[in-house]
N, C-alpha and C. Protein backbone atom coordinates (compact mmCIF):
# COMPACT_ATOMS: atom_id res chain seq x y z
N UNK A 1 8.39 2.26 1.39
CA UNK A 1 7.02 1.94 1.05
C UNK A 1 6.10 2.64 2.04
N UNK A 2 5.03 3.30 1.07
CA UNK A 2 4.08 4.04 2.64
C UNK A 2 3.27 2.86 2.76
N UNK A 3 2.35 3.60 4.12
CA UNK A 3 1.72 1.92 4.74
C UNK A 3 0.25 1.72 3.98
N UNK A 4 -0.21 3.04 2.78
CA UNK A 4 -1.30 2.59 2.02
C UNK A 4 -0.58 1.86 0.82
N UNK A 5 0.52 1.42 0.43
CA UNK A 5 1.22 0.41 -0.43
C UNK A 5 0.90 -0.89 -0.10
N UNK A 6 1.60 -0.89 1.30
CA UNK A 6 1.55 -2.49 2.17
C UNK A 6 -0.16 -2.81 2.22
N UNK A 7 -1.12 -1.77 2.68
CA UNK A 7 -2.35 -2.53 2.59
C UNK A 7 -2.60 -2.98 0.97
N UNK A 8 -2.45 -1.91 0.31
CA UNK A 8 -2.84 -2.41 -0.91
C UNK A 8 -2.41 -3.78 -1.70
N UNK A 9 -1.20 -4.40 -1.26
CA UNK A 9 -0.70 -5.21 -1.98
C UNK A 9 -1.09 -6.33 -1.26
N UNK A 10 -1.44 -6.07 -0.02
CA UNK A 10 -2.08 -7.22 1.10
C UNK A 10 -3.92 -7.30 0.77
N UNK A 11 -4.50 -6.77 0.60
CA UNK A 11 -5.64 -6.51 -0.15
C UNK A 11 -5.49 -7.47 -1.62
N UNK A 12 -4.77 -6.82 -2.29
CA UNK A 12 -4.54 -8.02 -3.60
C UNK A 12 -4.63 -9.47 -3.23
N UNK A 13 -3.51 -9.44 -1.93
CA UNK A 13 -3.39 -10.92 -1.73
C UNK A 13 -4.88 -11.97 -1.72
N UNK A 14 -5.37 -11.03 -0.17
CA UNK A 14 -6.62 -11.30 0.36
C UNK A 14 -7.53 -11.77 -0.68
N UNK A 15 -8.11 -10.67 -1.83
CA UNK A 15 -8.68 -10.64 -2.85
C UNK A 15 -8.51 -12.24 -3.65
N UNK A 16 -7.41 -12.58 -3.81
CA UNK A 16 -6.87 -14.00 -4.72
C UNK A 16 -7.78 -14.91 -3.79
N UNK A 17 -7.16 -14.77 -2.70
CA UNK A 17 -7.51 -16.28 -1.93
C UNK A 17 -8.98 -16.10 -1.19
N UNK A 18 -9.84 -15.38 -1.84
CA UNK A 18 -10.92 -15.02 -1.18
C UNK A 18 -12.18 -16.21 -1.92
N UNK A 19 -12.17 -16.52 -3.15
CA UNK A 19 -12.51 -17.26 -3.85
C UNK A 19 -12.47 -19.06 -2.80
N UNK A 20 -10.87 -19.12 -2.76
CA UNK A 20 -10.85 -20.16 -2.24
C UNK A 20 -11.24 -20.48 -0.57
N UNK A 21 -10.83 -19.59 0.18
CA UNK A 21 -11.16 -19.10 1.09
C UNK A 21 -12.85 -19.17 1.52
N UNK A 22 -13.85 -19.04 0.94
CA UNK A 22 -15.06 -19.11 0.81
C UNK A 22 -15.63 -20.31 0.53
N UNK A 23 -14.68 -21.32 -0.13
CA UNK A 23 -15.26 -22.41 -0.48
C UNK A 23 -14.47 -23.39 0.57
N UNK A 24 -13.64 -23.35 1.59
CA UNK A 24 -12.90 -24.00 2.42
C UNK A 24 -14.00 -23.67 3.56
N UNK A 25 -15.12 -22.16 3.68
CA UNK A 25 -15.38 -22.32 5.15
C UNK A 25 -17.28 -22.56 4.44
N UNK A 26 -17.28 -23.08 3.17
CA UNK A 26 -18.46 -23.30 3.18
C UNK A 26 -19.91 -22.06 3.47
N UNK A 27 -19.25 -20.95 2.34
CA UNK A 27 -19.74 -20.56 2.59
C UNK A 27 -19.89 -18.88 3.40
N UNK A 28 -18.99 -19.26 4.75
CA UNK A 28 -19.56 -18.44 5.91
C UNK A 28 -18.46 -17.29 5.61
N UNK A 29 -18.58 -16.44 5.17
CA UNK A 29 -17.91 -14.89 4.36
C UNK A 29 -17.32 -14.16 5.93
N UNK A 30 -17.95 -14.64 6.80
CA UNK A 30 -16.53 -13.96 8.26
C UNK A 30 -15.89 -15.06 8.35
N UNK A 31 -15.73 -16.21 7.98
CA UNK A 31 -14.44 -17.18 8.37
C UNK A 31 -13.61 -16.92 7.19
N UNK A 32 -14.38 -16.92 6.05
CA UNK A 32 -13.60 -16.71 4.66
C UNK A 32 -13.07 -15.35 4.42
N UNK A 33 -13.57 -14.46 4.56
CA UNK A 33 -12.50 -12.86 4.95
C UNK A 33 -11.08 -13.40 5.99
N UNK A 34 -11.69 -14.02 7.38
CA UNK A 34 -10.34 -13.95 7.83
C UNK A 34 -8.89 -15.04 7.26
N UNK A 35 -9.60 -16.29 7.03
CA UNK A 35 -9.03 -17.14 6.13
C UNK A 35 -8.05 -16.23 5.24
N UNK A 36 -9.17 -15.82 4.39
CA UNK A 36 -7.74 -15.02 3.18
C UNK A 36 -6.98 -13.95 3.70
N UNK A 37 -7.17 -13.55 4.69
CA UNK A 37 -6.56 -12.65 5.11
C UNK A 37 -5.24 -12.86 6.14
N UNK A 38 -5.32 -13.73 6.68
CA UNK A 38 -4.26 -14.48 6.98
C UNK A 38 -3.30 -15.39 6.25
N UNK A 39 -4.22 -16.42 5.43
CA UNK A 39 -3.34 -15.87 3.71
C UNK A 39 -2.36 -15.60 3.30
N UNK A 40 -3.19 -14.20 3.19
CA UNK A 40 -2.42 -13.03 2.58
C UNK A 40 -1.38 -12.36 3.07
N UNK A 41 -1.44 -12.18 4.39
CA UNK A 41 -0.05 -11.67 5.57
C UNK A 41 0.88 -12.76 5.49
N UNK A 42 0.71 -14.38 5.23
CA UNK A 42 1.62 -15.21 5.28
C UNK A 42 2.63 -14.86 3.76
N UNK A 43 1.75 -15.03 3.08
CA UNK A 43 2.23 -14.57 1.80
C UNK A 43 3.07 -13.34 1.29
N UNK A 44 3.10 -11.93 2.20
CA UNK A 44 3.58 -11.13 2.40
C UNK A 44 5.60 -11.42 3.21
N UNK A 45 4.90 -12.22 4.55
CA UNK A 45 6.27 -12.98 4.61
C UNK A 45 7.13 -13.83 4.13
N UNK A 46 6.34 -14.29 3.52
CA UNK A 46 7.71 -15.28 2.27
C UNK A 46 7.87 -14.59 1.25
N UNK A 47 7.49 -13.71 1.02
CA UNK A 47 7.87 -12.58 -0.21
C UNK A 47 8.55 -11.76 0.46
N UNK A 48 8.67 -11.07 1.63
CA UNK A 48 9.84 -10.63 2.39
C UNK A 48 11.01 -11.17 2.46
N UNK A 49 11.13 -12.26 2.59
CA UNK A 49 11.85 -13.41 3.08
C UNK A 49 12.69 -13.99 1.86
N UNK A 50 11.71 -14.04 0.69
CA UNK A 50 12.15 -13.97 -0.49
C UNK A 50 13.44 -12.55 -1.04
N UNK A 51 12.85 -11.89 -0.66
CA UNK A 51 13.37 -10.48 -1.07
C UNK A 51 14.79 -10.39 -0.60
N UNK A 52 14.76 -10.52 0.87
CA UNK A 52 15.99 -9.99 1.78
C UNK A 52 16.83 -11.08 1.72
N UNK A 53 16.27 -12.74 1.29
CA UNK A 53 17.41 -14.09 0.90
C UNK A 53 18.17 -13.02 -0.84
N UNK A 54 17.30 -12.89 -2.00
CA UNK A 54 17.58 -12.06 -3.04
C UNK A 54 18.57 -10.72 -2.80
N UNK A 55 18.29 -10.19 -2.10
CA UNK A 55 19.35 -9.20 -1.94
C UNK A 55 20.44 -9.09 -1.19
N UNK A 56 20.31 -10.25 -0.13
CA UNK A 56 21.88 -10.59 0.19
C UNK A 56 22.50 -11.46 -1.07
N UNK A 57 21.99 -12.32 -1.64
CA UNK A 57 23.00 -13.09 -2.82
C UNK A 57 23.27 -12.08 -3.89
N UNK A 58 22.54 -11.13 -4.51
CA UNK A 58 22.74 -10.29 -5.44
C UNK A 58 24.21 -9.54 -4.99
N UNK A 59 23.93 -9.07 -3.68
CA UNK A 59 25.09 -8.00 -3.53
C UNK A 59 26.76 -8.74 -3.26
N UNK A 60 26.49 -10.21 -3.29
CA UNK A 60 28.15 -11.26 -3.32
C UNK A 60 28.47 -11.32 -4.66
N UNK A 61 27.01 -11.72 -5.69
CA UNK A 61 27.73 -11.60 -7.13
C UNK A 61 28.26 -10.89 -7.77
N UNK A 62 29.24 -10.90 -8.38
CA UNK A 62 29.44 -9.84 -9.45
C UNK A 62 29.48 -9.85 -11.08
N UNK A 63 28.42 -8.93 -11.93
CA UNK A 63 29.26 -9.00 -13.29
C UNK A 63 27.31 -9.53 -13.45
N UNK A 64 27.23 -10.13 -14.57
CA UNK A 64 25.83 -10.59 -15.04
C UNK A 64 25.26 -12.15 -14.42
N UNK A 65 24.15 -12.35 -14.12
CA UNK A 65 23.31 -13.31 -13.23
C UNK A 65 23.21 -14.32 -14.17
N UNK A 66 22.96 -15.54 -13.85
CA UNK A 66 22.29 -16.64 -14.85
C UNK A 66 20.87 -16.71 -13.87
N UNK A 67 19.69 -16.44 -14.32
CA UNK A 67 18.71 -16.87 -14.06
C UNK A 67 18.84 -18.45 -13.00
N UNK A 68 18.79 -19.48 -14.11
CA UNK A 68 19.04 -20.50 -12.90
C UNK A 68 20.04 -21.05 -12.05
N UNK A 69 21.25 -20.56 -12.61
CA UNK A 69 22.32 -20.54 -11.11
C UNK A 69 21.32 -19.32 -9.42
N UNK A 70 21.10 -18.92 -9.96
CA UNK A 70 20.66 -17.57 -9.33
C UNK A 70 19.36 -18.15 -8.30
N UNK A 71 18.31 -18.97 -9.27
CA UNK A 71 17.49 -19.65 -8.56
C UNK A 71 17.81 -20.90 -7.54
N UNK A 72 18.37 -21.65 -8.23
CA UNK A 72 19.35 -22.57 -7.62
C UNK A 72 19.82 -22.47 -6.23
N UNK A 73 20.25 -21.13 -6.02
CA UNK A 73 20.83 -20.30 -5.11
C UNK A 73 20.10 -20.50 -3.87
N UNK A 74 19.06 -19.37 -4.49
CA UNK A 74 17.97 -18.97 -3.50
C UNK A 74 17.26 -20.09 -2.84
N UNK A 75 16.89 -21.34 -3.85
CA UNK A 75 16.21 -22.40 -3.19
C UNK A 75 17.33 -23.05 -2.02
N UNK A 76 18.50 -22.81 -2.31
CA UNK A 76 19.53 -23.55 -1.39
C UNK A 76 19.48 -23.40 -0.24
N UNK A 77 19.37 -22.04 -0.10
CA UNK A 77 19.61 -20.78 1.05
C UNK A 77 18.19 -20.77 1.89
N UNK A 78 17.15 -21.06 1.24
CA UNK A 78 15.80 -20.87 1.57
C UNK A 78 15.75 -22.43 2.53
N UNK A 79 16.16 -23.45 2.09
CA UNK A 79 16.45 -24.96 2.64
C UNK A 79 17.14 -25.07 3.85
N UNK A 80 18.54 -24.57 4.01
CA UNK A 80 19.40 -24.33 4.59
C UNK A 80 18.88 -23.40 6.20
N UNK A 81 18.03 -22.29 5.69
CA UNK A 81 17.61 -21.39 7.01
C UNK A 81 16.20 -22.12 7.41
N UNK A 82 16.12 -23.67 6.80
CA UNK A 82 14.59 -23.99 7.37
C UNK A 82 13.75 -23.64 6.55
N UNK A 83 13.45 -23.08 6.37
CA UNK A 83 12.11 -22.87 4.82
C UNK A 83 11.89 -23.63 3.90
N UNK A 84 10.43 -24.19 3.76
CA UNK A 84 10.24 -24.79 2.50
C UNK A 84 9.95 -24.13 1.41
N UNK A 85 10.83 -24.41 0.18
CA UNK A 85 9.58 -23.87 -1.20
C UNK A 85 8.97 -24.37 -1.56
């Protein structure tokens, strides 16, 4: 991934929670920029986190996935290392 990908998809994030973000600081558009923007980097790490739990279980299975065995999985694993979903 180049690093104008990572802003861009962190930008998306920002963008979502900017709405809410604005109405949590009442208003004040420099608390609410950084608000979503922190956010948005959190959100980046559990989608990492997501990813790299997903691609270690993918590469033990073999043959075709069941969707919710598969989810099942991931929530297990996500529990197990401390993480909430």
């Amino acid at each position: 991934m180049k690093t104008h990908d990572a802003i861009t998809i962190l930008d998306h994030f920002a963008c979502a929670l900017l709405p809410v973000a604005l109405q949590m600081n009442n208003g004040n558009m420099r608390g609410a920029v950084k608000d979503s923007y922190e956010g948005a980097l959190e959100m980046l790490r559990q989608r990492a986190g997501f990813h790299a739990r997903t691609l270690e279980e993918s590469l033990t299975w073999s043959g075709e996935i069941d969707p919710e065995a598969f989810n099942n999985c991931v929530i297990r694993l996500g529990r197990s290392s401390g993480e909430e979903s």
